[in-house]
N, C-alpha and C. Protein backbone atom coordinates (compact mmCIF):
# COMPACT_ATOMS: atom_id res chain seq x y z
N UNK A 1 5.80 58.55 28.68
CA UNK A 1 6.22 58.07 27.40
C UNK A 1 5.04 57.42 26.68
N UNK A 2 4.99 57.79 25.45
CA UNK A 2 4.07 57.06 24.69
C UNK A 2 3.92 56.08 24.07
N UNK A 3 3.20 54.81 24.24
CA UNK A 3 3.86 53.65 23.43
C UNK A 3 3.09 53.63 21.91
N UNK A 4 3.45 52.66 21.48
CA UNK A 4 2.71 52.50 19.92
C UNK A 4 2.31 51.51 19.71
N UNK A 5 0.77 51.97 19.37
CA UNK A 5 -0.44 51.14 18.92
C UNK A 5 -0.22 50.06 18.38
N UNK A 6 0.96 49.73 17.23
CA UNK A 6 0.84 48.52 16.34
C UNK A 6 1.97 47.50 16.92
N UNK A 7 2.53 47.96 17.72
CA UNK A 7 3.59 46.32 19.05
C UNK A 7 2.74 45.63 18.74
N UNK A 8 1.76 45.53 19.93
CA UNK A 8 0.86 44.01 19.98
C UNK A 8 0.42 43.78 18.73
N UNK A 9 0.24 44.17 17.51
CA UNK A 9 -0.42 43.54 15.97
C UNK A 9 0.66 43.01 15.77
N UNK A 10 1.97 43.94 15.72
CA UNK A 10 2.99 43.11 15.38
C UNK A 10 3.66 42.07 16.10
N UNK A 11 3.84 41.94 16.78
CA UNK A 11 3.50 40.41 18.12
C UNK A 11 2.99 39.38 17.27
N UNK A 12 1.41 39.58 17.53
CA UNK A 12 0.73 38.61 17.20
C UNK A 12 1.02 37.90 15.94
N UNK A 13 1.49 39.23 14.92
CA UNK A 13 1.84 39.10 13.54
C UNK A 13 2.97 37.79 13.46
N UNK A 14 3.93 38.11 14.50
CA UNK A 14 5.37 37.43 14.58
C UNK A 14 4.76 35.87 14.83
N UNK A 15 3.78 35.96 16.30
CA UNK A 15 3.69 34.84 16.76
C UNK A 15 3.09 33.77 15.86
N UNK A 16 1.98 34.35 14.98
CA UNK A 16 1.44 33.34 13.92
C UNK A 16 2.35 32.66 13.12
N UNK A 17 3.13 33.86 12.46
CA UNK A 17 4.01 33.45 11.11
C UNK A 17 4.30 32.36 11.77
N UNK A 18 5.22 32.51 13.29
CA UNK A 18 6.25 30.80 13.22
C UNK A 18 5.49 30.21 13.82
N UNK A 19 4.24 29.89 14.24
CA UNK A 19 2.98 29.21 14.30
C UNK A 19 2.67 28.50 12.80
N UNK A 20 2.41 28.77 11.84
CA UNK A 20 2.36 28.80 10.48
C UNK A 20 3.61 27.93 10.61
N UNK A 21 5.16 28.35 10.23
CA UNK A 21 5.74 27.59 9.89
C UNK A 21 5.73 25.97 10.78
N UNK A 22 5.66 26.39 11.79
CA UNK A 22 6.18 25.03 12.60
C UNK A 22 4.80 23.84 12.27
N UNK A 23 4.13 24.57 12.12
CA UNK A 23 2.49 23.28 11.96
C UNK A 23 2.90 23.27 10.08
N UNK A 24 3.35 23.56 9.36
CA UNK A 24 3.51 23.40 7.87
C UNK A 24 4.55 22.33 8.16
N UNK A 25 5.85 22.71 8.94
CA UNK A 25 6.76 21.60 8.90
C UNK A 25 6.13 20.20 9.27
N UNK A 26 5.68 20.15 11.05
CA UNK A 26 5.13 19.27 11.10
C UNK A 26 4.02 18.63 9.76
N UNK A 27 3.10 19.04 9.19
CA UNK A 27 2.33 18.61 8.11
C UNK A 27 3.41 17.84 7.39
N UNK A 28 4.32 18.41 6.80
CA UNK A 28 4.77 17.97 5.90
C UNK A 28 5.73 16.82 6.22
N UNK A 29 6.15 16.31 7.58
CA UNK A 29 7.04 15.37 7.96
C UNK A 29 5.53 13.96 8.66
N UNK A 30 4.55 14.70 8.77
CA UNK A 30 3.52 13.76 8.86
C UNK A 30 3.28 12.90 7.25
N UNK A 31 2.90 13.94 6.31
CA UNK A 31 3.09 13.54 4.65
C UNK A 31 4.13 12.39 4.57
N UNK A 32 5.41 13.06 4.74
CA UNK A 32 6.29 11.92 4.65
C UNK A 32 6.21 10.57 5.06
N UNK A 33 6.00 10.49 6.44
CA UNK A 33 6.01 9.75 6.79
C UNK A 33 5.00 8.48 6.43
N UNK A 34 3.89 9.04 6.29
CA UNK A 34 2.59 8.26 5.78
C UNK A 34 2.82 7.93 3.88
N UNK A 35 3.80 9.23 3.56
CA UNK A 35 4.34 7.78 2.00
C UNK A 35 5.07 7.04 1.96
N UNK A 36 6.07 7.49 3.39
CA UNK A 36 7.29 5.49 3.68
C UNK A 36 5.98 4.46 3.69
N UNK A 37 5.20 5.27 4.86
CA UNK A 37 4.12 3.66 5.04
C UNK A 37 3.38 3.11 3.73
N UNK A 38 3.11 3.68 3.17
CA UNK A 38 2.20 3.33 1.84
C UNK A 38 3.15 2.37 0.82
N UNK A 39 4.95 3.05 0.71
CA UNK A 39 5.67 1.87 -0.02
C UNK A 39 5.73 0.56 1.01
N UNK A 40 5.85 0.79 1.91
CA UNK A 40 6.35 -0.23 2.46
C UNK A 40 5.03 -1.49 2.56
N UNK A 41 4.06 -0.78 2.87
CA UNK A 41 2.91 -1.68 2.19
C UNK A 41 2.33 -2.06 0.87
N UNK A 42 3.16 -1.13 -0.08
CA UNK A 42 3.10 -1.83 -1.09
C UNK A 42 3.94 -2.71 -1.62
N UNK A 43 4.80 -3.18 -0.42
CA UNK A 43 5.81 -4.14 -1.44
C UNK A 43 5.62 -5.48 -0.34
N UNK A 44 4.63 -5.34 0.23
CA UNK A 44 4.03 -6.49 1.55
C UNK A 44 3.26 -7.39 0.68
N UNK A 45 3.74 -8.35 -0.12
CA UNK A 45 3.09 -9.81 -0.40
C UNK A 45 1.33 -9.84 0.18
N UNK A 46 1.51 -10.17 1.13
CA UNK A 46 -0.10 -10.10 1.84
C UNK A 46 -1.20 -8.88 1.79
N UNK A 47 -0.25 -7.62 2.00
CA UNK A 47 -0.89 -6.61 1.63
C UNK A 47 -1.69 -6.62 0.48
N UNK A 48 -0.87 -7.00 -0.47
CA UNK A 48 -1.25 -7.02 -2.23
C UNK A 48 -2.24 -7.97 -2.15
N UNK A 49 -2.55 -8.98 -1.74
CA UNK A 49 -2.95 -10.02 -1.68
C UNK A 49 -4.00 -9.84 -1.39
N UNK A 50 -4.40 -9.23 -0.40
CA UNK A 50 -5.87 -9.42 0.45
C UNK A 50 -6.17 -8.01 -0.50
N UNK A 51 -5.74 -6.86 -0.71
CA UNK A 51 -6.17 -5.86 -1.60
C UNK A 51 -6.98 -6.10 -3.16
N UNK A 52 -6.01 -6.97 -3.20
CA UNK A 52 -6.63 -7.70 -4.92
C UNK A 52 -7.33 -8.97 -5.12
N UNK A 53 -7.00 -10.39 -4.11
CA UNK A 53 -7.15 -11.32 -4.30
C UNK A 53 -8.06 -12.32 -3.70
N UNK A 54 -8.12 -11.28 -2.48
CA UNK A 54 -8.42 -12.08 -1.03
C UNK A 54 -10.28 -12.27 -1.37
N UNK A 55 -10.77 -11.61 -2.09
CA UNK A 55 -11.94 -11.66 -2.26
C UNK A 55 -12.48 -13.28 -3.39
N UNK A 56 -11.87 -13.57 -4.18
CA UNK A 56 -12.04 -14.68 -5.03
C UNK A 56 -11.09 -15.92 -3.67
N UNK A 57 -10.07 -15.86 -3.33
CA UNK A 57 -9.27 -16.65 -2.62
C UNK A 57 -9.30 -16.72 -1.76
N UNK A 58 -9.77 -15.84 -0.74
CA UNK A 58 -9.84 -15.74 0.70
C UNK A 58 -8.98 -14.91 1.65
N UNK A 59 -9.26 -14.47 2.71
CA UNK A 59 -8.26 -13.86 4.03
C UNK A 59 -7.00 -14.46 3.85
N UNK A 60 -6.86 -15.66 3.68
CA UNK A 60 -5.90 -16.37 4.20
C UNK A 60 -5.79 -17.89 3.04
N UNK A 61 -6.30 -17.46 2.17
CA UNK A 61 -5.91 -18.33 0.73
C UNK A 61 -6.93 -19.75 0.72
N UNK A 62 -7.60 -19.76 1.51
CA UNK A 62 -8.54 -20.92 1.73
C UNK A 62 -9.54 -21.04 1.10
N UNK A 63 -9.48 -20.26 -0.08
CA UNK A 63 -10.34 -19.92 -1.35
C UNK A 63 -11.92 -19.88 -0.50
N UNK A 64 -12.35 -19.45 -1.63
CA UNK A 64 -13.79 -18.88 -1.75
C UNK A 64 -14.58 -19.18 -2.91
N UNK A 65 -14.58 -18.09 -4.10
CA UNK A 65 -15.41 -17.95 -4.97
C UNK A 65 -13.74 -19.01 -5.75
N UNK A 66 -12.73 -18.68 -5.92
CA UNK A 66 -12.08 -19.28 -6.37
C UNK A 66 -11.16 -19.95 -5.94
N UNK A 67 -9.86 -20.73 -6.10
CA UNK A 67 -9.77 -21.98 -5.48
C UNK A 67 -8.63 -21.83 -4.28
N UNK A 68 -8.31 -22.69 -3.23
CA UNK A 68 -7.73 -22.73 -2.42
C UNK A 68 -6.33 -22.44 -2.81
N UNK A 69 -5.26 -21.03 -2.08
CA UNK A 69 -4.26 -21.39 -2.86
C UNK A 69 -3.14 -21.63 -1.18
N UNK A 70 -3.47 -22.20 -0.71
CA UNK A 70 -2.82 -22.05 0.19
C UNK A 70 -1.13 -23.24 0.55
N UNK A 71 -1.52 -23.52 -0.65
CA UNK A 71 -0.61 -25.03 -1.17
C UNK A 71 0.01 -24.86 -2.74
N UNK A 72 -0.81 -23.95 -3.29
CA UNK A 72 -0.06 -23.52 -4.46
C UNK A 72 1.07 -23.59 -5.47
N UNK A 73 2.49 -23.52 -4.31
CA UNK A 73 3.39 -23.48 -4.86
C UNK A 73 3.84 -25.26 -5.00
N UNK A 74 3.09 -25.81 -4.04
CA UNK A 74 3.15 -27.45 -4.87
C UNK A 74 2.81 -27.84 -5.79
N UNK A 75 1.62 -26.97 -6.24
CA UNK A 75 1.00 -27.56 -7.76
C UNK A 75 1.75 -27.00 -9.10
N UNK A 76 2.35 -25.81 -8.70
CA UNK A 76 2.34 -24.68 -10.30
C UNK A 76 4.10 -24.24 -9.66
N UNK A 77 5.08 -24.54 -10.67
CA UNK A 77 6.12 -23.52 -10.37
C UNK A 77 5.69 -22.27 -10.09
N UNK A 78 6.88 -21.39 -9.86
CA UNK A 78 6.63 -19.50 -9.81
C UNK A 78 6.66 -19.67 -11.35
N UNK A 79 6.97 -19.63 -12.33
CA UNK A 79 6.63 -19.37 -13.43
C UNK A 79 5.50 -19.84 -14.51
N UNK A 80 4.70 -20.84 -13.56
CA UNK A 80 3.88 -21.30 -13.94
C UNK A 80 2.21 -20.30 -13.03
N UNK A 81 3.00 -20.15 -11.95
CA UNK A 81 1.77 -19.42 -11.03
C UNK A 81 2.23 -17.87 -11.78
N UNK A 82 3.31 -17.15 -12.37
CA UNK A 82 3.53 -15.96 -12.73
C UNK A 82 2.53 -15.87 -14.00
N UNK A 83 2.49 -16.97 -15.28
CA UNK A 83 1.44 -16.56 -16.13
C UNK A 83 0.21 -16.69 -16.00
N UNK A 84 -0.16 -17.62 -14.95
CA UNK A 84 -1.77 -17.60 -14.26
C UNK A 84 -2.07 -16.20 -13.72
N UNK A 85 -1.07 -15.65 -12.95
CA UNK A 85 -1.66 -13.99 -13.18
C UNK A 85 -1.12 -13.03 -13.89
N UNK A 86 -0.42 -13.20 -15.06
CA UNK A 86 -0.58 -12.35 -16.09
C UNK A 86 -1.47 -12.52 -17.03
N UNK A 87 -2.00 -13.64 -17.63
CA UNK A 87 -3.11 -14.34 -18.09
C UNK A 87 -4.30 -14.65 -18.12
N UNK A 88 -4.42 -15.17 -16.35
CA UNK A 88 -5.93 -15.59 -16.06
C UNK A 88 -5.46 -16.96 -16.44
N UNK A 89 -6.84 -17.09 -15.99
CA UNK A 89 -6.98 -18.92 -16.65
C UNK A 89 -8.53 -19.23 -16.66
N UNK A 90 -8.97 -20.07 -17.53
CA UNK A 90 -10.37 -20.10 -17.53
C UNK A 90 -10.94 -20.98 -16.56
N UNK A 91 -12.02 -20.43 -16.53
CA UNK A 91 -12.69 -20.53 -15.52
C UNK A 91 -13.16 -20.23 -14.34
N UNK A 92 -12.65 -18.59 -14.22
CA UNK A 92 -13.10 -17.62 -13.65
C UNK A 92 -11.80 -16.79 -13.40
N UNK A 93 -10.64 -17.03 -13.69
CA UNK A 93 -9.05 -15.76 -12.71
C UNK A 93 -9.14 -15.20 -14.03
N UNK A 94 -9.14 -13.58 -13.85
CA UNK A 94 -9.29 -12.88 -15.25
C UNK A 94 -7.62 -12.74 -14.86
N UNK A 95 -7.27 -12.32 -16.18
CA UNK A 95 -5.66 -11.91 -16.41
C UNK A 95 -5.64 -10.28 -16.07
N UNK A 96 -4.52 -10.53 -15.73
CA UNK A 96 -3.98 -8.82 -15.12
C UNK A 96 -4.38 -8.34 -13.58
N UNK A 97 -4.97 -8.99 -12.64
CA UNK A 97 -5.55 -8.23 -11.79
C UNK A 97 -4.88 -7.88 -10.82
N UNK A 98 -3.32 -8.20 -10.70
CA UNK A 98 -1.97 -7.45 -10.12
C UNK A 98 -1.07 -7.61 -11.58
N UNK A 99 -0.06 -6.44 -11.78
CA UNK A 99 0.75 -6.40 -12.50
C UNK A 99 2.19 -5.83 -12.10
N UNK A 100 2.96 -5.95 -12.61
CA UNK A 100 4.65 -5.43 -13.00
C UNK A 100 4.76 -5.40 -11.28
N UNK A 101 5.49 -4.81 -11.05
CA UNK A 101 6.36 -5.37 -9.29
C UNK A 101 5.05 -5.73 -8.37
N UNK A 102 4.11 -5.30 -8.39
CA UNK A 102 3.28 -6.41 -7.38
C UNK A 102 2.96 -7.10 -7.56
N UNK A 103 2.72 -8.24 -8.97
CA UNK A 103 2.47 -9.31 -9.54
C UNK A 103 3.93 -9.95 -8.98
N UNK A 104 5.15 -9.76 -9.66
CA UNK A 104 6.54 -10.26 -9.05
C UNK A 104 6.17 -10.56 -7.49
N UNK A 105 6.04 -9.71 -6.70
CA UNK A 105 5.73 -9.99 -5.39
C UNK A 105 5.10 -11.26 -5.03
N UNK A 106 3.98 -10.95 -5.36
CA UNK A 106 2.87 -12.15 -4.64
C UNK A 106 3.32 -13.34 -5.65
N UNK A 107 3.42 -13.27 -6.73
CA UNK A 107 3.86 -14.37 -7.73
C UNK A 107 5.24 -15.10 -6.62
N UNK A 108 5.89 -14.77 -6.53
CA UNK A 108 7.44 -14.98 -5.10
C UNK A 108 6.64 -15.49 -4.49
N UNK A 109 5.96 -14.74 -3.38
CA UNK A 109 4.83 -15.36 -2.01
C UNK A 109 4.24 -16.80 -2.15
N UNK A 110 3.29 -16.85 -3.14
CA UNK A 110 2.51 -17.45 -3.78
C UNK A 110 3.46 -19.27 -3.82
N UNK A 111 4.20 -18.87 -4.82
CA UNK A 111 4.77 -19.77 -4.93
C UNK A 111 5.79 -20.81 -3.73
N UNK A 112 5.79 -20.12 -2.85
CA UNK A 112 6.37 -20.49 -1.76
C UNK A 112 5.40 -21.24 -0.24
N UNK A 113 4.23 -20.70 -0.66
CA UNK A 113 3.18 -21.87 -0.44
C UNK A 113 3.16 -22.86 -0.74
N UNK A 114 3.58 -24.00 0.30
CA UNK A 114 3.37 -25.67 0.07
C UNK A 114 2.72 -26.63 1.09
């Protein structure tokens, strides 16, 4: 009996395709997963914090180039620490440098420092 030449191409053919699919699925449930992590660190107070702030204020709010806020919410209500960063204030905090829900965030955080 004679067999035919193109079985094994077509094999291999088969075996890739769901090779192909199964590493696309995986990819794409890796994707996912790594944009839960990205919200979920973006709605992390500290996250925001050391991303935007930590450089004038410090790791851990013990200021630096600008002032200690690690007591904060004793000096300034939240609505008083909310227009210091929508604003700035003179003397070096420029205005805007978190805005709209991550400003809310750390503005919350912030203020809860005493």
């Amino acid at each position: 009996m004679k067999r035919n030449p193109l079985i094994p191409f077509a094999i291999i053919g088969v075996i890739g395709i769901i090779l192909m699919l199964t590493m696309g699925g995986y990819g794409v449930n890796k994707m996912h997963q790594a944009s839960q992590n990205k919200e979920k660190a973006a709605m992390d107070p500290q996250a925001i914090f050391k991303q935007n702030c930590s450089s004038c204020h410090g790791q851990n709010l013990e200021g630096n180039v600008g002032p200690k806020l690690s007591n904060i919410g004793g000096k300034y209500s939240e609505k008083e620490i909310a227009e210091i960063v929508k604003n700035g204030k003179s003397g070096g905090m420029p205005a805007g440098v978190i805005k709209g829900e991550e400003a809310k965030i750390v503005v919350k955080w912030l203020s809860e420092k005493k």
